[in-house]
C-alpha atoms as a PDB file:
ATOM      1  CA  UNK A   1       6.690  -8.099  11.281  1.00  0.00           C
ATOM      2  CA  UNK A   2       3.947  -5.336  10.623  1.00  0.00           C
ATOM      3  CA  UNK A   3       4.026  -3.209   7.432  1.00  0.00           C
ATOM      4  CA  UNK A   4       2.284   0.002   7.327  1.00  0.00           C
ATOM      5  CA  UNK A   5       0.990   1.625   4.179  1.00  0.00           C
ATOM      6  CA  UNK A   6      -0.183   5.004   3.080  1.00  0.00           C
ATOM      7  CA  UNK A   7      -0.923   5.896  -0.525  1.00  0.00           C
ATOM      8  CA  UNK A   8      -2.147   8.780  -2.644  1.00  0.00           C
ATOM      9  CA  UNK A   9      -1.823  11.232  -0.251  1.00  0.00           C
ATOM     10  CA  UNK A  10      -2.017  13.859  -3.560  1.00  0.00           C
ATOM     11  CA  UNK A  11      -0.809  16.605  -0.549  1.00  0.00           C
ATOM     12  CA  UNK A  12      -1.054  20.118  -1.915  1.00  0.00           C
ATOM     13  CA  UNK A  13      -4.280  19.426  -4.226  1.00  0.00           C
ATOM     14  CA  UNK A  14      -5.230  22.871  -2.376  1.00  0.00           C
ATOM     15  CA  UNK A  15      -2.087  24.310  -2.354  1.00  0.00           C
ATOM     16  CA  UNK A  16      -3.284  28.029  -0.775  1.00  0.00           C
ATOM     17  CA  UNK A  17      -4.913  26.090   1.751  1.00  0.00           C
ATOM     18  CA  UNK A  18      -2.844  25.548   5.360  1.00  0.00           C
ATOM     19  CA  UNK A  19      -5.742  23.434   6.161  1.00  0.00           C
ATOM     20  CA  UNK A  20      -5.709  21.656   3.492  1.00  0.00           C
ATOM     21  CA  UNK A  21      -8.419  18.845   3.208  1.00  0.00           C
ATOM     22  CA  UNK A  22      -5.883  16.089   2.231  1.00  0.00           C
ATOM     23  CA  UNK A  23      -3.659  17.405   4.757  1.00  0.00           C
ATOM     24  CA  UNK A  24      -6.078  17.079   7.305  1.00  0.00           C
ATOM     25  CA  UNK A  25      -6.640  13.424   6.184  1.00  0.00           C
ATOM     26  CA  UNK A  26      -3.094  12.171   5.847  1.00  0.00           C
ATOM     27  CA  UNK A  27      -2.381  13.297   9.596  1.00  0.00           C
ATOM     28  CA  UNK A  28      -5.569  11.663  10.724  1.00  0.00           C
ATOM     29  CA  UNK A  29      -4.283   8.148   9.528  1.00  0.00           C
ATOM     30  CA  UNK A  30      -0.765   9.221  10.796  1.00  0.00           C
ATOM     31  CA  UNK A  31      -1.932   9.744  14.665  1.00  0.00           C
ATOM     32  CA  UNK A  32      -3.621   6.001  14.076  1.00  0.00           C
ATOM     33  CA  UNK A  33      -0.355   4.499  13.149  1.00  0.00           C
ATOM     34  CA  UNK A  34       1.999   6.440  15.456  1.00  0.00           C
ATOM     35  CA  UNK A  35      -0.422   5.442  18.306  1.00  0.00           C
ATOM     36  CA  UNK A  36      -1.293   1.842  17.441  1.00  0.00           C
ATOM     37  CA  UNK A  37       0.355  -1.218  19.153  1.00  0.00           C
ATOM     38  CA  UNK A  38       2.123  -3.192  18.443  1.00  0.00           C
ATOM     39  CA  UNK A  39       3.617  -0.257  16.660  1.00  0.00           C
ATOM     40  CA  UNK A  40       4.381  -0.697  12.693  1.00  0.00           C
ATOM     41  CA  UNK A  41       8.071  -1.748  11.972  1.00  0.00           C
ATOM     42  CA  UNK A  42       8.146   0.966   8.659  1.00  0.00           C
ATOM     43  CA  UNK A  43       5.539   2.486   6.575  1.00  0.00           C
ATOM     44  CA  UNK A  44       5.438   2.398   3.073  1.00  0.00           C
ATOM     45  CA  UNK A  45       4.300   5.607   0.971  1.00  0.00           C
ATOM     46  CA  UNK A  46       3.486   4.039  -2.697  1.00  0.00           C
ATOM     47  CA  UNK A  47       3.288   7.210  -4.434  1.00  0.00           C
ATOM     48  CA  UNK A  48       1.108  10.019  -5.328  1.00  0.00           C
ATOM     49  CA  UNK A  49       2.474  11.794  -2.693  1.00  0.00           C
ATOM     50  CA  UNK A  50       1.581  15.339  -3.762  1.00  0.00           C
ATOM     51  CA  UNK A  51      -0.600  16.244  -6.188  1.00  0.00           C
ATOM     52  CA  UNK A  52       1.019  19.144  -8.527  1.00  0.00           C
ATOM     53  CA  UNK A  53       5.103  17.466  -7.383  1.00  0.00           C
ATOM     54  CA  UNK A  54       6.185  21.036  -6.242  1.00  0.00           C
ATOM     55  CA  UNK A  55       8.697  21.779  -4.000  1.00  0.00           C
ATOM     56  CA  UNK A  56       6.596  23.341  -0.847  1.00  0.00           C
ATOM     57  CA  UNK A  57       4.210  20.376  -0.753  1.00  0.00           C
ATOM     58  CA  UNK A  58       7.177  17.742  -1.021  1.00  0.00           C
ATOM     59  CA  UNK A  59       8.320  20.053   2.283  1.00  0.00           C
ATOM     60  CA  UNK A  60       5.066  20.111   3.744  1.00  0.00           C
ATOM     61  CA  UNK A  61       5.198  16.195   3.362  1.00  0.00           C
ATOM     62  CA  UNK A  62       8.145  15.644   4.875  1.00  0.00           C
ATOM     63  CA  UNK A  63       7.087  18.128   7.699  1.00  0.00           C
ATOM     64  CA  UNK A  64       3.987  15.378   8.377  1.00  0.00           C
ATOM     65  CA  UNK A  65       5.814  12.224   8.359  1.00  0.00           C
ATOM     66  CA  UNK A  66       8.392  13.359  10.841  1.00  0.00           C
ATOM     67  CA  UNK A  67       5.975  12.333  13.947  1.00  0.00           C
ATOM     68  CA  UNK A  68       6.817   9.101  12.679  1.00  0.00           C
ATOM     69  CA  UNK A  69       8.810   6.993  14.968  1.00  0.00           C
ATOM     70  CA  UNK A  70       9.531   4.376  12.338  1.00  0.00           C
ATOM     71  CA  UNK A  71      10.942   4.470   9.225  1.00  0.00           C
ATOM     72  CA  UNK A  72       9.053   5.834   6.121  1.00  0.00           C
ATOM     73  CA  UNK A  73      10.311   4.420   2.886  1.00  0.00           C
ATOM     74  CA  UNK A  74       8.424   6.197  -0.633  1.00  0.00           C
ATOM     75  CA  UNK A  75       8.469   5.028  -3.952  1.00  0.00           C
ATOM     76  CA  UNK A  76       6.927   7.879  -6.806  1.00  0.00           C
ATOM     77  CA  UNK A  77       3.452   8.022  -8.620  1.00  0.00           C
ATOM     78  CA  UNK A  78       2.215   9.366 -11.627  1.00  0.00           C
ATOM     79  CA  UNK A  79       1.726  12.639  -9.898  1.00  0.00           C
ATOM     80  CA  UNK A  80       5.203  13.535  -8.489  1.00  0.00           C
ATOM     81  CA  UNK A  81       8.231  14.736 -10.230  1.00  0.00           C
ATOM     82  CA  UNK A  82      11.767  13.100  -9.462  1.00  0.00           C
ATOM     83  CA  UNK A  83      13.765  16.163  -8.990  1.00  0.00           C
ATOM     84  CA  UNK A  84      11.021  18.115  -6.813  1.00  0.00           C
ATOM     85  CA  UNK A  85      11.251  14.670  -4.842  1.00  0.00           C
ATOM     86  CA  UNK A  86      14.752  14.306  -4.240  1.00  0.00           C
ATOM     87  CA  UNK A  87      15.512  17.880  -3.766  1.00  0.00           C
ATOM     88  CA  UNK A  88      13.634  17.125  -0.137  1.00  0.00           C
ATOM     89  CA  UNK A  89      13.998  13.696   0.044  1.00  0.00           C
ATOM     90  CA  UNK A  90      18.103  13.360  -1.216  1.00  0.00           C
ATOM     91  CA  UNK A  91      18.371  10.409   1.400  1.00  0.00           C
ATOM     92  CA  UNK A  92      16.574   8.482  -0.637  1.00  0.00           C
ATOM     93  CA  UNK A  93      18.249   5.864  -2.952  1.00  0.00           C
ATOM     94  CA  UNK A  94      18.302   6.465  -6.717  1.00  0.00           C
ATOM     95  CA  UNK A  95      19.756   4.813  -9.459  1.00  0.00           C
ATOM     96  CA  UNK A  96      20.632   5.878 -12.635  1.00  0.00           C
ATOM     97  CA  UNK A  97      17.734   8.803 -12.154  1.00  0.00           C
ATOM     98  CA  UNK A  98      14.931   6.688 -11.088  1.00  0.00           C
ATOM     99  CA  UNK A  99      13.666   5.946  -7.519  1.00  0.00           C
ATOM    100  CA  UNK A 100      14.702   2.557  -7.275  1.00  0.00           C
ATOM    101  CA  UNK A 101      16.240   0.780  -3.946  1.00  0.00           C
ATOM    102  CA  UNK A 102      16.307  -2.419  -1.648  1.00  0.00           C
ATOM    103  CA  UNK A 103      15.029  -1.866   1.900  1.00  0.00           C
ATOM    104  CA  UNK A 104      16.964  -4.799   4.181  1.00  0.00           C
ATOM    105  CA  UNK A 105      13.648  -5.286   6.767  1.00  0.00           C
ATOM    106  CA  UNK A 106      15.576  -8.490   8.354  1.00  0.00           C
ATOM    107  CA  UNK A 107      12.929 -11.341   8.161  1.00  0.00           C
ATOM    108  CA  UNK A 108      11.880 -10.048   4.201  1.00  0.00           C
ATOM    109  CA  UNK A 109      13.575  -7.535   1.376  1.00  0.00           C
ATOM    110  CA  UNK A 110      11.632  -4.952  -0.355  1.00  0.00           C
ATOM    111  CA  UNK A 111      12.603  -4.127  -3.968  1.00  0.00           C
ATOM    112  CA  UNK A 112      10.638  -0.509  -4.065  1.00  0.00           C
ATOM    113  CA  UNK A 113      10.336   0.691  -7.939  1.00  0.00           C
ATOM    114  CA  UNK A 114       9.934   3.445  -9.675  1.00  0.00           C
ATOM    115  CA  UNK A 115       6.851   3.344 -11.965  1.00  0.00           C
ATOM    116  CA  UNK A 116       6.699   7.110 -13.000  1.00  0.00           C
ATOM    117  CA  UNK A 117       6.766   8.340 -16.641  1.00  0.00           C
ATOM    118  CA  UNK A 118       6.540  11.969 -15.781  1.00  0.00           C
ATOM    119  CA  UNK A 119       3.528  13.369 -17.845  1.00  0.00           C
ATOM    120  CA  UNK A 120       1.736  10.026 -18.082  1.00  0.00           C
ATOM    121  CA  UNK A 121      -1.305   9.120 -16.097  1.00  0.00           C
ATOM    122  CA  UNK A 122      -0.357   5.134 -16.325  1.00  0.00           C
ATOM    123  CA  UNK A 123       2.293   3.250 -15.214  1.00  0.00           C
ATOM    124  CA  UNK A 124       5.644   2.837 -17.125  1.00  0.00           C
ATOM    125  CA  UNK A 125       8.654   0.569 -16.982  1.00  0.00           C
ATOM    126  CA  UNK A 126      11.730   0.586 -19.407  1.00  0.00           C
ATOM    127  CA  UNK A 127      14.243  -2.123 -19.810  1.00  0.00           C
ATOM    128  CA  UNK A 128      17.103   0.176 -17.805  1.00  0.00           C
ATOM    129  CA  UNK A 129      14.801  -0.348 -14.455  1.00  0.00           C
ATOM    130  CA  UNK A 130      13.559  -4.050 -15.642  1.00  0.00           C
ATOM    131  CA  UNK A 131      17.022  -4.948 -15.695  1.00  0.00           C
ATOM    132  CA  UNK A 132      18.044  -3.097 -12.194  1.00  0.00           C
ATOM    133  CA  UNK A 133      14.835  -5.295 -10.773  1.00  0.00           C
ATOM    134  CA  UNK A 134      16.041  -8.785 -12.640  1.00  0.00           C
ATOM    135  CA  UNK A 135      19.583  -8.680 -10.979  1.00  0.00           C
ATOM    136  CA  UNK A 136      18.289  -7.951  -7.524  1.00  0.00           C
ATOM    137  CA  UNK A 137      16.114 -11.172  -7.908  1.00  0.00           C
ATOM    138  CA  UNK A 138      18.955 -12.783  -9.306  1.00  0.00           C
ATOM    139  CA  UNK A 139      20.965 -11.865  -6.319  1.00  0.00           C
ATOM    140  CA  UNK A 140      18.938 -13.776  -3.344  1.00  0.00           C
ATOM    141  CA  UNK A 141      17.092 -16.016  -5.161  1.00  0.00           C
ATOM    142  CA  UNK A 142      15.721 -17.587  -1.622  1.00  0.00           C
ATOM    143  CA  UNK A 143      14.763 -14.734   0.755  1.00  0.00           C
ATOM    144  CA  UNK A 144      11.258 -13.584   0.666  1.00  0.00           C
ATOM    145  CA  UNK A 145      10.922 -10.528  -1.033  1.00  0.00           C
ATOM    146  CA  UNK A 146       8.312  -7.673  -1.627  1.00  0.00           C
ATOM    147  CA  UNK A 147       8.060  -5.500  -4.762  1.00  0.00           C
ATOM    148  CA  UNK A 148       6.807  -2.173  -3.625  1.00  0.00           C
ATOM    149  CA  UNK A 149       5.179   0.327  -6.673  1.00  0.00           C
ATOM    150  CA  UNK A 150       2.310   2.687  -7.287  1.00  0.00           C
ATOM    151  CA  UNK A 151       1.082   1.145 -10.481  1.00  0.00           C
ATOM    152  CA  UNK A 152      -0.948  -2.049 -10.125  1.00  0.00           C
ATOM    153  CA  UNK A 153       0.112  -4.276 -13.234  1.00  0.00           C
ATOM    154  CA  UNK A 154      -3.127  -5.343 -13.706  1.00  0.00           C
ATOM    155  CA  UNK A 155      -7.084  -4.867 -14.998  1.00  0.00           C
ATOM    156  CA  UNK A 156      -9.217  -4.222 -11.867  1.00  0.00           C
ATOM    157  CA  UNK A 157     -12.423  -3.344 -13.897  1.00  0.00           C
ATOM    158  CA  UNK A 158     -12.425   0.348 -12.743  1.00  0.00           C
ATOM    159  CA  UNK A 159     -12.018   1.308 -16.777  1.00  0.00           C
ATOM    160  CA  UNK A 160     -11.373   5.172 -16.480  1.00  0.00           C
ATOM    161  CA  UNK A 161      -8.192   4.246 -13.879  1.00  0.00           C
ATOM    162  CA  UNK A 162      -7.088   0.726 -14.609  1.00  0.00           C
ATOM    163  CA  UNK A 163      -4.258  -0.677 -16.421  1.00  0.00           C
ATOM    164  CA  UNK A 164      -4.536  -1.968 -20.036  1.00  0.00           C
ATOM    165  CA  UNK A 165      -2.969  -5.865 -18.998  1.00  0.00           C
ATOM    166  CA  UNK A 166      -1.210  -5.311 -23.201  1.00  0.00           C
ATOM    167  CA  UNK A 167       0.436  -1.906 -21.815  1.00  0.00           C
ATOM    168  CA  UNK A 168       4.164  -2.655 -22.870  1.00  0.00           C
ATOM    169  CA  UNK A 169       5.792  -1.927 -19.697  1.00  0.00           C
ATOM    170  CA  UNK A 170       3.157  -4.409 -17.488  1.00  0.00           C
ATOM    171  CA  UNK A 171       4.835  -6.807 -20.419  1.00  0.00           C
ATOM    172  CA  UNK A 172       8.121  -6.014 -19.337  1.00  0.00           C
ATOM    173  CA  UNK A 173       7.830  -6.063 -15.471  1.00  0.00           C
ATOM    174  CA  UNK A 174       6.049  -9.562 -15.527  1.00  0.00           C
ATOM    175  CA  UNK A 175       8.516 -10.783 -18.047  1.00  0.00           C
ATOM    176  CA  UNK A 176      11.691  -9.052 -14.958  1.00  0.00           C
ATOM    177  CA  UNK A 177       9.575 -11.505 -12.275  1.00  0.00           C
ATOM    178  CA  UNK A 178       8.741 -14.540 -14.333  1.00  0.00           C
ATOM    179  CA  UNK A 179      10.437 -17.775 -12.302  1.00  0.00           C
ATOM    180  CA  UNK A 180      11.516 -15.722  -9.176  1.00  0.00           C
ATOM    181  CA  UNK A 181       9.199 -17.486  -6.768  1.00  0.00           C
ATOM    182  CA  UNK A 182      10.402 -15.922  -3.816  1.00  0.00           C
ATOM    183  CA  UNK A 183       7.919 -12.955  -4.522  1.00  0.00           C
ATOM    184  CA  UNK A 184       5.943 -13.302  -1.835  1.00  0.00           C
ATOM    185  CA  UNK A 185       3.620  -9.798  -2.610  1.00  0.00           C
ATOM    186  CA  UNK A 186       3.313  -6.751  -5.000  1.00  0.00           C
ATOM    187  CA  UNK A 187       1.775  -4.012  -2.733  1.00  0.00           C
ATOM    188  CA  UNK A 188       0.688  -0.738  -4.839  1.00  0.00           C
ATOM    189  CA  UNK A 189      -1.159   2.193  -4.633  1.00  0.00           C
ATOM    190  CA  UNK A 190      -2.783   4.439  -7.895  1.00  0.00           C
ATOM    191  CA  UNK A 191      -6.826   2.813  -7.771  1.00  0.00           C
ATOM    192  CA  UNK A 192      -7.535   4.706  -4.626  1.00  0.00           C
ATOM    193  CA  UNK A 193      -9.912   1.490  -3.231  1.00  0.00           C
ATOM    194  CA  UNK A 194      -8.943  -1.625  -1.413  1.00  0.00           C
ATOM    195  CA  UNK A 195      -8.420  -4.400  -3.801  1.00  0.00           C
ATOM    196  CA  UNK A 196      -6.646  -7.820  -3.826  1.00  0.00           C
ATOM    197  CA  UNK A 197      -5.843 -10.370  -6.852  1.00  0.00           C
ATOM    198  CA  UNK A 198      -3.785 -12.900  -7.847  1.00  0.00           C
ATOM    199  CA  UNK A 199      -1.435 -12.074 -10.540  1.00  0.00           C
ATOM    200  CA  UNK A 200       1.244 -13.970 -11.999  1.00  0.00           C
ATOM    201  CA  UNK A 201       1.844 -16.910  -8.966  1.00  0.00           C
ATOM    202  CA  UNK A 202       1.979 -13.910  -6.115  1.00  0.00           C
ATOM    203  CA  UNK A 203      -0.451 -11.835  -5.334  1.00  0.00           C
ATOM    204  CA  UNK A 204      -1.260  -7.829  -5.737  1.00  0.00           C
ATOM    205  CA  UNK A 205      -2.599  -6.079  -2.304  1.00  0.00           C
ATOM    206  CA  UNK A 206      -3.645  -2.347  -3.982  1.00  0.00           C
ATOM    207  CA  UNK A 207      -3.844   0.179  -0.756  1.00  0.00           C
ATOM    208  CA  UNK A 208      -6.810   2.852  -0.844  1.00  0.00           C
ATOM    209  CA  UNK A 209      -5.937   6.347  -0.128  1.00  0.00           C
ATOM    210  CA  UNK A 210      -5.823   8.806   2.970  1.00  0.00           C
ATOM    211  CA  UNK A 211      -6.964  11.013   0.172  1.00  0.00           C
ATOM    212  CA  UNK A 212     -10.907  10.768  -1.015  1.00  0.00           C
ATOM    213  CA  UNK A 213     -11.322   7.110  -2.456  1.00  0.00           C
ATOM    214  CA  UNK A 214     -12.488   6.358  -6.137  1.00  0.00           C
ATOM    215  CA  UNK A 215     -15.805   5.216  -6.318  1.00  0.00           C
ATOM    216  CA  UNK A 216     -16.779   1.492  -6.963  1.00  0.00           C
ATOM    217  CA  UNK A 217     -17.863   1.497 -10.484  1.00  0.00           C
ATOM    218  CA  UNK A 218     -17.510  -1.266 -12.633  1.00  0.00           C
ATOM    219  CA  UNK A 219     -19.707  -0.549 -15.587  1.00  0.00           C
ATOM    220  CA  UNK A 220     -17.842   0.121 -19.025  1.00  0.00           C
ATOM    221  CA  UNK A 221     -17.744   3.840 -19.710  1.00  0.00           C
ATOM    222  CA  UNK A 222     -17.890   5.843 -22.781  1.00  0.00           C
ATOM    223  CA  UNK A 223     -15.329   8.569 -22.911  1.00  0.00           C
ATOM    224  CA  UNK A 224     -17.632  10.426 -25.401  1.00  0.00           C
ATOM    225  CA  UNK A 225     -20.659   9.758 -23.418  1.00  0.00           C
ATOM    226  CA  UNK A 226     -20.518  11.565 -19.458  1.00  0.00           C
ATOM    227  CA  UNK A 227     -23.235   9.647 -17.679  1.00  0.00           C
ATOM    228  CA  UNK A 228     -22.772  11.132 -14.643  1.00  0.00           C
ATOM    229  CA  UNK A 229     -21.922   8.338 -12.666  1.00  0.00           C
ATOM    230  CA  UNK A 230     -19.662   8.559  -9.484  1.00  0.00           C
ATOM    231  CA  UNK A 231     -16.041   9.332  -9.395  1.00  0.00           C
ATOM    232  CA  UNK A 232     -14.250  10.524  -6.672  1.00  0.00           C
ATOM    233  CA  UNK A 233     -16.677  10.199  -3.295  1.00  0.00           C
ATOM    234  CA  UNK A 234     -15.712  11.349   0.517  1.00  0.00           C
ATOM    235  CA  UNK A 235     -15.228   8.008   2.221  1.00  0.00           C
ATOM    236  CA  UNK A 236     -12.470   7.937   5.351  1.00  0.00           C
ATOM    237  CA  UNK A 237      -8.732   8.005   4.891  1.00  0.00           C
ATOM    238  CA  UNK A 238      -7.547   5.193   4.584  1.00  0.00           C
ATOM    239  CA  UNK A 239      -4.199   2.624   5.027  1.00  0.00           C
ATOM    240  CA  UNK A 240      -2.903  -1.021   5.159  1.00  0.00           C
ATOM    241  CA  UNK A 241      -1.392  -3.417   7.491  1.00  0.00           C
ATOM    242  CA  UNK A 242       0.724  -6.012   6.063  1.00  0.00           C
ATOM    243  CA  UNK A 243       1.485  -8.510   8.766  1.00  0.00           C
ATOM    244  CA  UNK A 244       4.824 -10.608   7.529  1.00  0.00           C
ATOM    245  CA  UNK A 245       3.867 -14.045   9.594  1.00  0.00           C
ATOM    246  CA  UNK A 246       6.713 -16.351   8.344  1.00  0.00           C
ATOM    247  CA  UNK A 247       5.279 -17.885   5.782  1.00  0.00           C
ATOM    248  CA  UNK A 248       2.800 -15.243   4.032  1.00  0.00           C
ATOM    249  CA  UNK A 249       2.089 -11.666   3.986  1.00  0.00           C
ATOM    250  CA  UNK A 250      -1.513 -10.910   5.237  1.00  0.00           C
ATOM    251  CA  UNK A 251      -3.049  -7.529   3.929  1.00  0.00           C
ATOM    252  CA  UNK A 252      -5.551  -5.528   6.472  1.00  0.00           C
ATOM    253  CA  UNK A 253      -7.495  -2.659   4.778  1.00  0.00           C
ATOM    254  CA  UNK A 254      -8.749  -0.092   7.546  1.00  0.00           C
ATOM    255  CA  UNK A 255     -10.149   3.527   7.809  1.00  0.00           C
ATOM    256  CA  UNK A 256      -8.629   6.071  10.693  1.00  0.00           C
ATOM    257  CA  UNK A 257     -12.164   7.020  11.189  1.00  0.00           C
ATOM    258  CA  UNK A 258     -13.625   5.879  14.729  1.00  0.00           C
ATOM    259  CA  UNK A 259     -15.255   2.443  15.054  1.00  0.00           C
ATOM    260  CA  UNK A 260     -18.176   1.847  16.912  1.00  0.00           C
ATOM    261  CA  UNK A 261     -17.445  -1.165  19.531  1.00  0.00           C
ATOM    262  CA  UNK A 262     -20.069  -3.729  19.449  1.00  0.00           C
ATOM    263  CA  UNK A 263     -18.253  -5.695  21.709  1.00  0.00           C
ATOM    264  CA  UNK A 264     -15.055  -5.864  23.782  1.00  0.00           C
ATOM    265  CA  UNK A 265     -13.041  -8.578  25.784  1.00  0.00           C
ATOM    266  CA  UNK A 266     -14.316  -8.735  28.734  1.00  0.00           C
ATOM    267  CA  UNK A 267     -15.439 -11.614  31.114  1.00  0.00           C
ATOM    268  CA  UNK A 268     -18.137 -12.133  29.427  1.00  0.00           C
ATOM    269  CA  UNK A 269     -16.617 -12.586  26.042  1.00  0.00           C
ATOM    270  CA  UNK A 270     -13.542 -14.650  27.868  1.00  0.00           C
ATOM    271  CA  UNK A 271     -14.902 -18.121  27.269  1.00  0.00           C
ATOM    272  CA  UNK A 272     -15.301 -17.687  23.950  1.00  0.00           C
ATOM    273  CA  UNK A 273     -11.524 -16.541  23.135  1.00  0.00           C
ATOM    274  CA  UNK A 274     -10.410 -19.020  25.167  1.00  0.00           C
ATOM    275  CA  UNK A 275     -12.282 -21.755  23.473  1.00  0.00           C
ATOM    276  CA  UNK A 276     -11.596 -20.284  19.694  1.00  0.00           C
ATOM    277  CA  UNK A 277      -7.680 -20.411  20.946  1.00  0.00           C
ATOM    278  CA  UNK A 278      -8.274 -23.882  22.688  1.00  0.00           C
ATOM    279  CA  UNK A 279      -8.460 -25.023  19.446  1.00  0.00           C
ATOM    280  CA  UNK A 280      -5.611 -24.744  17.633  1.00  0.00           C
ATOM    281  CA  UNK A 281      -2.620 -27.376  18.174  1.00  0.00           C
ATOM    282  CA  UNK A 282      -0.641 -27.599  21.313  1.00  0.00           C
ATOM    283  CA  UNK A 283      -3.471 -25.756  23.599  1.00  0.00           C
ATOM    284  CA  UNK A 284      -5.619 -27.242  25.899  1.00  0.00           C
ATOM    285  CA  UNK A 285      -9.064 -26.562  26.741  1.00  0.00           C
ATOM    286  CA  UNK A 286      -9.837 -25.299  30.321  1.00  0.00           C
ATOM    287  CA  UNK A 287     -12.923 -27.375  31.736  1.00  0.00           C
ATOM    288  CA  UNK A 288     -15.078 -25.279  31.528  1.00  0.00           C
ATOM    289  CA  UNK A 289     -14.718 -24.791  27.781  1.00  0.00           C
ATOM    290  CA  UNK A 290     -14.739 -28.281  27.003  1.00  0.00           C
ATOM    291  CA  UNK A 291     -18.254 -28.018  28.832  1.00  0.00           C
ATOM    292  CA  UNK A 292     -19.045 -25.408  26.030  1.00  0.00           C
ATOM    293  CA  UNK A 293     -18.271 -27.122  23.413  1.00  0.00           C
ATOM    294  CA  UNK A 294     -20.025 -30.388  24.556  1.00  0.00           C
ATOM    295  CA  UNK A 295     -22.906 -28.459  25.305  1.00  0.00           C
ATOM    296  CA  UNK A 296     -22.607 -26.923  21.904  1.00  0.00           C
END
């Protein structure tokens, strides 16, 4: 099974704009995904998807993911507003007011949250959503299971973005997890990079952003003191690929830019990927790999 992810998206940061940078970006990684095969089974959205949470950007959104020709499942971030949301999203599941819902993918569950405190930069996380999140563990204590959310629960070092680890609500959500082992992933959005940690027996894949990425600083900064370092800098849009094999889920971190081929599989390259593949259990190796390798 193949998951795709977009996050921060922040659509309608230049909301006069028709051509709108971030716009222009989001649609860019869209075309990849639409195009790619073997095609994505769904795409996850972890929040951030406009940047103001007004109405015409929510319907420009929506607009944008319709080339989609799988399903597109959101969860909020810290910069949309629930009502603006649902008003163009109402098929989306809610319950009692937040953006909360199971998605049934066959082979693995997602339990997407809602991490929004509307007004609040960080994350948030009462006991009326902990609870909602506890009984759908509860319920299938065996089948693999995703937690999908735009807060990361967790210190990454990037101090002006990052989550204080003490924050109440991280509290709250670990304690809603603790024991359910079937958590096979926490996949989030809010850092705008590519970063993956261990974190509480699973582990947390953090998407970067189709919109500009957040620059790799891990020095401590002084809010009193502007040193001028980087912020915000103009690297691709970017997305995920979460590849469900069975047994793990394997996080890919990509730009939609264009690649430069160093090399392609042709027959030049074909004794090489059939000796790499010769390897594993149950193949055998063709002769003249096994010359190859002896003569390696």
């Amino acid at each position: 099974m193949l998951i795709a992810q977009i996050t921060d998206i922040h659509l309608g940061f230049d909301p006069d704009n028709p051509a709108e940078f971030n716009r222009k970006r989001l649609d860019q990684v869209l075309k990849l995904l639409t195009g790619m095969k073997p095609m994505p089974n769904l795409l996850l959205a972890t929040g951030d998807l406009v940047d103001r949470g007004d109405g015409e950007s929510y319907r420009r959104l929506k607009n944008a993911l319709s080339i989609c020709p799988f399903p597109v499942w959101p969860c909020l971030g810290n910069h949309d507003l629930r009502d603006q949301f649902l008003d163009h999203f109402p098929e989306i599941p809610t319950v009692d007011g937040f953006v909360q819902y199971e998605i049934d993918a066959g082979p693995v569950r997602f339990l997407v949250l809602d991490t929004l405190e509307e007004g609040r930069h960080g994350g948030a996380f009462c006991e009326t959503r902990a609870r909602w999140l506890r009984t759908r563990l509860a319920e299938q204590p065996d089948r693999d299971t995703m937690i999908v959310m735009h807060h990361p629960p967790v210190d990454t070092g990037i101090e002006w973005m990052t989550t204080d680890p003490e924050e109440p609500w991280v509290t709250r959500f670990a304690e809603a997890i603790e024991g359910h082992r079937q958590i096979r992933s926490i996949i989030c959005g809010h850092l705008h990079r590519a970063i993956s940690v261990g974190w509480r027996g699973t582990n947390i894949a953090i998407c970067p952003s189709t919109a500009p990425q957040v620059a790799l600083e891990l020095a401590p900064i002084d809010p009193d003191v502007p040193d001028n370092r980087p912020m915000i800098v103009a690297d691709p849009p970017a997305f995920a690929l979460h590849k469900w094999n069975g047994r793990e889920l394997v996080s890919h971190f990509d730009t939609a830019d264009e690649h430069t081929m160093l090399a392609k599989f042709d027959s030049k390259m074909q004794p090489l990927v059939r000796a790499l593949m010769g390897e594993r259990p149950g193949r055998e190796l063709p002769d003249e790999e096994v010359q190859i390798r002896a003569a390696c």
